[in-house]
Protein backbone atom coordinates (compact mmCIF):
# COMPACT_ATOMS: atom_id res chain seq x y z
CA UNK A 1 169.82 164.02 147.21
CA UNK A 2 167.52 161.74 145.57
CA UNK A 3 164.53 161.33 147.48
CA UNK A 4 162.93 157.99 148.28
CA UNK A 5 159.32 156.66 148.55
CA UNK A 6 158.11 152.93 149.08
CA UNK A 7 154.65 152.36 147.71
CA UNK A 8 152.66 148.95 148.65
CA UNK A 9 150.76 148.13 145.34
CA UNK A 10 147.53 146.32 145.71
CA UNK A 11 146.28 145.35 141.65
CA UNK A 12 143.15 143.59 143.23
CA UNK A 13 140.95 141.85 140.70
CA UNK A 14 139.91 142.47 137.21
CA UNK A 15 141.00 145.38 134.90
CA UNK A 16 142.91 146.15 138.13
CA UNK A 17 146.22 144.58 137.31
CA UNK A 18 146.23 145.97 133.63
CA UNK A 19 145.59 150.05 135.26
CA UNK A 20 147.97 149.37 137.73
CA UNK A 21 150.90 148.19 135.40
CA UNK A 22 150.48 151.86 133.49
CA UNK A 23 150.26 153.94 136.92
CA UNK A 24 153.38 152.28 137.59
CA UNK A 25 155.20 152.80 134.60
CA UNK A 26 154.17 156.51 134.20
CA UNK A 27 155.36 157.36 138.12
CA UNK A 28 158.72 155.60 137.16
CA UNK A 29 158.78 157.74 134.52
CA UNK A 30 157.99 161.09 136.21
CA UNK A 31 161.03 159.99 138.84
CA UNK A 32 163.31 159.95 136.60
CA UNK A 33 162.47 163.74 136.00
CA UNK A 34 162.65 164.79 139.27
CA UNK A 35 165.25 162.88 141.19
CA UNK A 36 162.99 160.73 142.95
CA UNK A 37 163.18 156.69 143.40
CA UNK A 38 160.42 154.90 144.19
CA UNK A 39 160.62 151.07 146.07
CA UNK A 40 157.33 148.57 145.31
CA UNK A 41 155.77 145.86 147.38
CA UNK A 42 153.09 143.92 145.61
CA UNK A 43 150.42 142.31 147.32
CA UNK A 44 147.23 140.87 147.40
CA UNK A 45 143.60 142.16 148.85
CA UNK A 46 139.85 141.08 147.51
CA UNK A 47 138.63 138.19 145.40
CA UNK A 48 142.88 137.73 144.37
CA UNK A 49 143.37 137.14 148.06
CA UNK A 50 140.72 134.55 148.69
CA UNK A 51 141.77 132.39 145.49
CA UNK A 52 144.93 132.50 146.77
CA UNK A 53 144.60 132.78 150.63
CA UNK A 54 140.90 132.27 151.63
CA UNK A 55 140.06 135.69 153.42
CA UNK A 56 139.81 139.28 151.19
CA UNK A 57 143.02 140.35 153.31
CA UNK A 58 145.66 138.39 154.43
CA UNK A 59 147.65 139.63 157.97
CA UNK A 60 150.60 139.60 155.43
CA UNK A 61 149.01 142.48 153.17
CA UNK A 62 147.86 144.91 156.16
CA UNK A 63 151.30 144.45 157.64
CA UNK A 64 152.69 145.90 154.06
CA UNK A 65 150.48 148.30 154.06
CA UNK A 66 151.65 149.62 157.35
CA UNK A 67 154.82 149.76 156.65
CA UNK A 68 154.93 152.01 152.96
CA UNK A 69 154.48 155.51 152.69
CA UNK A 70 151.62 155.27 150.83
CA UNK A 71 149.28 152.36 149.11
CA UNK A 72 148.03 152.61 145.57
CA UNK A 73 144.94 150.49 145.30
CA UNK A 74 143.56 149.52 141.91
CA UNK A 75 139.80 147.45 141.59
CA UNK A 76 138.03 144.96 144.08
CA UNK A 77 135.38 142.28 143.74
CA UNK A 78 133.80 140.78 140.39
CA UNK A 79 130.71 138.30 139.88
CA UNK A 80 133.01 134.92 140.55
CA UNK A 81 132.67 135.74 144.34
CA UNK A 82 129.48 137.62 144.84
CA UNK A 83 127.62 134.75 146.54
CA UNK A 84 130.24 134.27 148.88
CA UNK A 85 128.83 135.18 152.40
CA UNK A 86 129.52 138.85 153.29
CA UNK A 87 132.60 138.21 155.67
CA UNK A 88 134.28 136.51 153.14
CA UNK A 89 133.55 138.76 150.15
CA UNK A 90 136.18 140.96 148.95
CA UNK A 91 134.25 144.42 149.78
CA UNK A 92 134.94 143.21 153.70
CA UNK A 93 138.69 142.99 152.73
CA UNK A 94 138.58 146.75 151.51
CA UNK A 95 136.36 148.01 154.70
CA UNK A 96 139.19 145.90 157.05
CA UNK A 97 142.11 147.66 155.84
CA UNK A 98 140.15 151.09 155.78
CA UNK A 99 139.53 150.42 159.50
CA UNK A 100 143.39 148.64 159.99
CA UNK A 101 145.27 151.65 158.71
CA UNK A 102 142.59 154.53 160.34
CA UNK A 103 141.73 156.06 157.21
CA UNK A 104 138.43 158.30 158.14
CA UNK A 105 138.93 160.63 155.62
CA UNK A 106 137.86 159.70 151.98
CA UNK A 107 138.90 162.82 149.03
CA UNK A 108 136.49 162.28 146.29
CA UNK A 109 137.22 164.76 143.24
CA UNK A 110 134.40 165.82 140.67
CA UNK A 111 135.78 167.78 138.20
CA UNK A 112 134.80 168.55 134.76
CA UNK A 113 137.34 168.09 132.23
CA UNK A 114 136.43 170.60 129.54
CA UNK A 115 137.74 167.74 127.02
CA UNK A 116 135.08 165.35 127.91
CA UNK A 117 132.30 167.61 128.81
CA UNK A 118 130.05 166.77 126.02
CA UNK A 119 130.27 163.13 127.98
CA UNK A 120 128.31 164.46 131.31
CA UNK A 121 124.54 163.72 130.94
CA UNK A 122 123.65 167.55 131.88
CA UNK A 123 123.75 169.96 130.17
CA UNK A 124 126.75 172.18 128.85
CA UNK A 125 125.68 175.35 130.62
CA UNK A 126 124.89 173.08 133.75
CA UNK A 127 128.33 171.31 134.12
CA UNK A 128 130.93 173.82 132.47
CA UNK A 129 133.30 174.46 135.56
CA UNK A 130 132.51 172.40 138.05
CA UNK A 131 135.42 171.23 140.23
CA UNK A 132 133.81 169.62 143.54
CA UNK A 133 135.61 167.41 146.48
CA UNK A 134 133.43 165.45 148.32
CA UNK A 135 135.01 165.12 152.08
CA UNK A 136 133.51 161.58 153.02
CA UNK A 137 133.74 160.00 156.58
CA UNK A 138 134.54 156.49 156.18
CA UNK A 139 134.81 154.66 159.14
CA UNK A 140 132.08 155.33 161.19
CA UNK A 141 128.45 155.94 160.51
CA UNK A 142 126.03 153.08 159.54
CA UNK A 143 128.70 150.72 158.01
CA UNK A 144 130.32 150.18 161.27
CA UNK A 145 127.73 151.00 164.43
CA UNK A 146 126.89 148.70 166.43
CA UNK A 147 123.99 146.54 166.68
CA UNK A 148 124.31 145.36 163.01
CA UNK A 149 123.04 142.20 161.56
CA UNK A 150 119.81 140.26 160.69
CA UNK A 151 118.33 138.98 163.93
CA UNK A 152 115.36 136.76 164.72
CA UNK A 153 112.59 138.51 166.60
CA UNK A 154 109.93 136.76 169.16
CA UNK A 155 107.69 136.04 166.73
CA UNK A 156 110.48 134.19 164.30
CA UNK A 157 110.42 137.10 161.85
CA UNK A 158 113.77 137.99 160.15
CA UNK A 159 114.82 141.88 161.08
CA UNK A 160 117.88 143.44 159.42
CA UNK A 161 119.37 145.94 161.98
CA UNK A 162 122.14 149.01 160.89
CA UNK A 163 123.10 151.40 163.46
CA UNK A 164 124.07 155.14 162.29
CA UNK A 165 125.96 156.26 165.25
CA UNK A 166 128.92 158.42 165.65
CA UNK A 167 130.87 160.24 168.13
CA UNK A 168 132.09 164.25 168.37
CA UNK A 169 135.65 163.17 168.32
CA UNK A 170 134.79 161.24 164.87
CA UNK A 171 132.70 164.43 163.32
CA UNK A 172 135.29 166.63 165.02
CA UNK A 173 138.01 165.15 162.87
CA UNK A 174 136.32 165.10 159.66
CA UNK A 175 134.46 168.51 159.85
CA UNK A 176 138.71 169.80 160.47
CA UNK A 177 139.72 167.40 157.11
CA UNK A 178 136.56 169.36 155.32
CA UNK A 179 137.18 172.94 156.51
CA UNK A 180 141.14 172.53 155.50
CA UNK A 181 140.68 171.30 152.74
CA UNK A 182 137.68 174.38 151.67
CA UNK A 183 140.93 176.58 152.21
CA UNK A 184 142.67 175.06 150.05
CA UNK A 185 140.11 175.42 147.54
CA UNK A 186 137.73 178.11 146.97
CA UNK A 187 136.97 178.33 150.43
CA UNK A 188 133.53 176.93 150.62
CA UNK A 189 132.14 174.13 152.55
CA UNK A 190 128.88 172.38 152.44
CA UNK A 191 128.31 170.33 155.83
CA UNK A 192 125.26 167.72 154.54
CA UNK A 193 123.35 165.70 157.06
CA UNK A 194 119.66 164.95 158.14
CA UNK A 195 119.37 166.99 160.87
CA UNK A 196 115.19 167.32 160.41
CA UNK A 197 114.75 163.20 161.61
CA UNK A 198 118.05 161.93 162.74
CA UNK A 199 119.56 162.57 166.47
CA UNK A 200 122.66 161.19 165.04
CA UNK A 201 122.45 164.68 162.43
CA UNK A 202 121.51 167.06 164.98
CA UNK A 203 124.84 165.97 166.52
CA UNK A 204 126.85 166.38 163.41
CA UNK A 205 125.53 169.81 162.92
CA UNK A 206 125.75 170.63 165.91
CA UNK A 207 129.56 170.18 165.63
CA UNK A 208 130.52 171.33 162.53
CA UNK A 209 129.00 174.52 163.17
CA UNK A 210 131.18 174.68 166.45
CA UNK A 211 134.32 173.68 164.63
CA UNK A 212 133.86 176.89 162.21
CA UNK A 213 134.48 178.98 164.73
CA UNK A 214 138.09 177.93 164.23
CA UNK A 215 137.99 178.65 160.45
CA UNK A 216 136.50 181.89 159.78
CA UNK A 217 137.88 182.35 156.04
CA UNK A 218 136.07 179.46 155.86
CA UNK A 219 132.07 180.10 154.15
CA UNK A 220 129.92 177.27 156.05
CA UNK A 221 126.32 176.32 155.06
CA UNK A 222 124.22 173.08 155.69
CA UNK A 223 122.07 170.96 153.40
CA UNK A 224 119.53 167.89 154.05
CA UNK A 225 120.76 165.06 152.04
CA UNK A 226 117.93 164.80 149.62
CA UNK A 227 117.85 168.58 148.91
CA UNK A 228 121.52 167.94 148.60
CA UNK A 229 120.94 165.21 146.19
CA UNK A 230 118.59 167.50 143.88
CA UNK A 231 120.91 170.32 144.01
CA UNK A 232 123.96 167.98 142.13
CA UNK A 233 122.06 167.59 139.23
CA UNK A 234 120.48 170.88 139.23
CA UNK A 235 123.02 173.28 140.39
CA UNK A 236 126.30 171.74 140.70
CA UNK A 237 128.83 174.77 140.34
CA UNK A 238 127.13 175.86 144.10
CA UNK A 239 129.27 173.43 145.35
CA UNK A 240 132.86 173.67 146.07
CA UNK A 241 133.82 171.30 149.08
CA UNK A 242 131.62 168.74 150.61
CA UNK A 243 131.60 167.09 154.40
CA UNK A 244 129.18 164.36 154.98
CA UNK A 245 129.22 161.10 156.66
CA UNK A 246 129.53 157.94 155.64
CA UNK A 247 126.15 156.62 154.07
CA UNK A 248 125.81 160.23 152.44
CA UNK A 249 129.02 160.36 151.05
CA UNK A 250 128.89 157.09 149.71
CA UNK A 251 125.88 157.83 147.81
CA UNK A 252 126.76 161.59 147.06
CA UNK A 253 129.95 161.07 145.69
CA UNK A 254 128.73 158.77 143.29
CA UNK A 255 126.32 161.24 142.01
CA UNK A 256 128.73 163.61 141.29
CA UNK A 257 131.22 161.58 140.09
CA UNK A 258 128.71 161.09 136.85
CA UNK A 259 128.56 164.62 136.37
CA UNK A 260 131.78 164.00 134.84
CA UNK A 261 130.85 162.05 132.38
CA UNK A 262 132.69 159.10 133.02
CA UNK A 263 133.82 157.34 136.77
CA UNK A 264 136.58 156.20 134.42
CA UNK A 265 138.46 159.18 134.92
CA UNK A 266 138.04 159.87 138.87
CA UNK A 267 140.66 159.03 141.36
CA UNK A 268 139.90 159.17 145.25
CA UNK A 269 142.05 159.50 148.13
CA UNK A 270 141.45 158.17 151.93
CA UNK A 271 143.82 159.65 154.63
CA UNK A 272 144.03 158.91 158.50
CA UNK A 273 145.78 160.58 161.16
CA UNK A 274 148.49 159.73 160.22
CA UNK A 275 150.75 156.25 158.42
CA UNK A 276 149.68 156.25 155.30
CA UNK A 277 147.04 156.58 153.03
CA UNK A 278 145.39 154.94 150.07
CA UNK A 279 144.62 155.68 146.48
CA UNK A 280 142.33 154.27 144.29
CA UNK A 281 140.07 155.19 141.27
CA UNK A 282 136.54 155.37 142.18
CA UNK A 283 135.45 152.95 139.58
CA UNK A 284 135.12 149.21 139.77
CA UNK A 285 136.56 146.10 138.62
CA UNK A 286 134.74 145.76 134.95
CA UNK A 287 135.44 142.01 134.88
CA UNK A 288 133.66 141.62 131.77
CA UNK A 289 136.75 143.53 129.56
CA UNK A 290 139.46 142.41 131.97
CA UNK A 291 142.29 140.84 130.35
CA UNK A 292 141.16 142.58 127.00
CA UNK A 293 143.11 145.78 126.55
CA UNK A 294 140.07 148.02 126.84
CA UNK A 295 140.48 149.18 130.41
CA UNK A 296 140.93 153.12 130.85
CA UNK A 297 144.15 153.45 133.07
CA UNK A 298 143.25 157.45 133.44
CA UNK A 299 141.80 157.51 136.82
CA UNK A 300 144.56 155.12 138.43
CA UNK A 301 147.06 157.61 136.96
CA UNK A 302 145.31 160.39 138.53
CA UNK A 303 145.06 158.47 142.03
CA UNK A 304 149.32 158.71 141.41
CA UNK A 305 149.13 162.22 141.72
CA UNK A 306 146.59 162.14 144.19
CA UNK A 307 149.49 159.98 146.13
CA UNK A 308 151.83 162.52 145.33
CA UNK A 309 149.71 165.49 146.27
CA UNK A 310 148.15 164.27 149.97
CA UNK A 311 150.42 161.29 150.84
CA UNK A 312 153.89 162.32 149.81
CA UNK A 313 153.75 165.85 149.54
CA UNK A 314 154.86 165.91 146.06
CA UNK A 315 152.95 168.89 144.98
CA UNK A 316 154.69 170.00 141.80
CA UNK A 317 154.86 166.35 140.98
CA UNK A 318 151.15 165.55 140.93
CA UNK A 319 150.60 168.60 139.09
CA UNK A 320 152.70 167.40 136.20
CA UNK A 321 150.95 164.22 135.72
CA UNK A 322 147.95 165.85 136.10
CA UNK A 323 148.59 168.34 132.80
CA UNK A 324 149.72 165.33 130.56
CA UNK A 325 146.67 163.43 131.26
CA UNK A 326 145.32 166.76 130.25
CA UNK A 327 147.63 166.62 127.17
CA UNK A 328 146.36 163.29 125.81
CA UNK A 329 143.17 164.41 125.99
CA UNK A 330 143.55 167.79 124.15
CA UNK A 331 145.83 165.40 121.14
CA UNK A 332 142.09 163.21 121.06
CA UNK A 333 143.15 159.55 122.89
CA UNK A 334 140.63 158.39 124.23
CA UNK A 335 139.29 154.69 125.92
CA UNK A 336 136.10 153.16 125.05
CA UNK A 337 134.51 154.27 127.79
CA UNK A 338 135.06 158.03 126.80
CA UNK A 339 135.21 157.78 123.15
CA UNK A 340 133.38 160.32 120.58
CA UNK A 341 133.39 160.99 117.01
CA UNK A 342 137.00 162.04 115.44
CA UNK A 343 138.99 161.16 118.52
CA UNK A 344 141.57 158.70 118.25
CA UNK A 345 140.57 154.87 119.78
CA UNK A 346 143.74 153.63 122.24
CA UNK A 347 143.43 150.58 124.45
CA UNK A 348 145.13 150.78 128.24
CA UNK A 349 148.69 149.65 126.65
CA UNK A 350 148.87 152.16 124.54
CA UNK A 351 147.42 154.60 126.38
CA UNK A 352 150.37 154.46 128.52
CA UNK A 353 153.04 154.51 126.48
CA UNK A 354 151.25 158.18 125.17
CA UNK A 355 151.56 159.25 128.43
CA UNK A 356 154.71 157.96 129.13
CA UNK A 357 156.06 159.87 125.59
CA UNK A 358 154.70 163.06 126.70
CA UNK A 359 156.40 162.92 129.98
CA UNK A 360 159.75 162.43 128.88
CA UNK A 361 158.86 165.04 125.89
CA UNK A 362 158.07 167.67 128.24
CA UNK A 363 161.37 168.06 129.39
């Protein structure tokens, strides 16, 4: 029986529309393969929704969201609405439907693609092998505690005000996401926090080491943030699975995301309880080549089998994307953004339709 999956698409702004058109066309493809149908909603979230609605994300998009079995997400934000005040900017349209659908738990792959690792800005012998997932908390910590906002003291001075504040049912259910997802893996997991000056930390610690008493094939150790930090660049293949809040991760994940070489070709996955989740490559909008063919559509593709892999439980599926974007690589396409000497130049169009060939190729 064929199986069925209904996917709310959300292009967003800049290159996103031109990534999102291949991701869809290579998932139709690999459904053809495998008896699968997939259903589409289009709609519209960031600086697309305010030019069209007048707030980053209309009721009309969350409700679509809700209601799919899993959201592909492409690019946010560009320079046309950067000055727009912060409510109203299309970065608070992503954070509201992070927070609408419950998704606490952001995946954030690092993996070194032996095609491209001449790319990374370590060395060879420091990068070869890596494969790191970063297990971010993402809707608590400082970008959602309360008191938050720039306030006017006594003496009519200006004071910004963040609050980093979470509770043990929120650290509870992301130290559970990180430790499953270390046995999936190599079984490793590094809980980073900043336990030395910050109550909020000890807490953190504090739980995550109580939670590993539930996963004992499970190899737990703890890092400060900063010594964290220095340990990416110096010693990356230490790390096998990440947990860290939301400020950390943020930051964290982004560091070893360019151990890769390119952000271009990293895909991301935030999960909740349970309705579904979203996927989205980890890079931005570029709207300086949008509209010009030079996007690279590689990391939205991977975010499909991301989809497949953790929202849809399309193992097998995923993989199979996953080795022809393998496949393109090893036959030398490449994007702007990851081009070297004697590969062969594509532009997002085309490399699609590559990918699309070699699915229907492999049988």
């Amino acid at each position: 029986m064929t199986k069925q999956h209904h996917i709310t698409l959300l292009p967003g702004d800049g290159i996103g529309p031109e990534i999102m058109s291949v991701a869809v066309e290579v998932l139709k493809a690999i459904a053809s393969k495998h008896d699968q149908e997939f259903t589409f909603t289009e709609a519209l979230i960031g600086g697309a929704a305010i030019d069209e609605t007048g707030e980053p994300l209309p009721a009309e998009t969350l409700e679509a969201c809700r209601k799919s079995d899993a959201v592909l997400l492409a690019a946010i934000g560009g320079y046309k609405w950067d000055n727009l005040p912060r409510q109203q900017r299309p970065e608070t349209g992503l954070l509201g439907m992070r927070a609408g659908l419950g998704l606490f738990a952001n995946l954030r792959p690092a993996t070194i693609l032996p095609q491209l690792i001449d790319a990374s800005s370590l060395k060879r012998e420091v990068v070869e092998g890596v494969d790191i997932m970063v297990v971010r908390e993402l809707t608590g910590g400082i970008y959602f505690g309360q008191p938050k906002g720039i306030f006017e003291t006594e003496t009519g001075e200006q004071r910004g005000v963040n609050t980093m504040a979470y509770s043990v049912g929120e650290i509870d259910r992301i130290a559970k996401v990180g430790f499953e997802t270390a046995q999936k893996r190599g079984g490793k997991l590094c809980s980073v926090d900043k336990a030395n000056v910050l109550d909020v930390s000890q807490l953190w610690r504090d739980r995550v080491t109580a939670i590993a008493q539930d996963y004992s094939d499970v190899e737990l150790s703890h890092l400060y943030v900063d010594n964290a930090a220095m340990q990416l660049v110096r010693a990356p293949k230490q790390f096998d699975t990440i947990v860290t809040g939301n400020l950390f991760g943020d930051i964290l994940s982004d560091a070893a995301a360019m151990l890769t070489g390119s952000i271009g070709m990293l895909p991301s996955a935030s999960l909740g309880t349970d309705g579904p989740g979203v996927f989205e490559p980890v890079h931005g909008s570029a709207p300086d080549i949008a509209g010009q063919d030079k996007a690279n559509p590689l990391a939205q593709v991977l975010s499909v089998a991301m989809m497949l892999r953790y929202g849809l439980d399309e193992p097998d599926v995923a993989s199979e994307i996953e080795t022809v974007v393998n496949q393109v690589l090893d036959r030398g396409y490449r994007t702007g953004d990851i081009m070297s000497p004697g590969m062969k130049a594509v532009g997002c169009k085309e490399m699609g339709e590559v990918l699309i060939k070699l699915i229907m190729d492999n049988g």
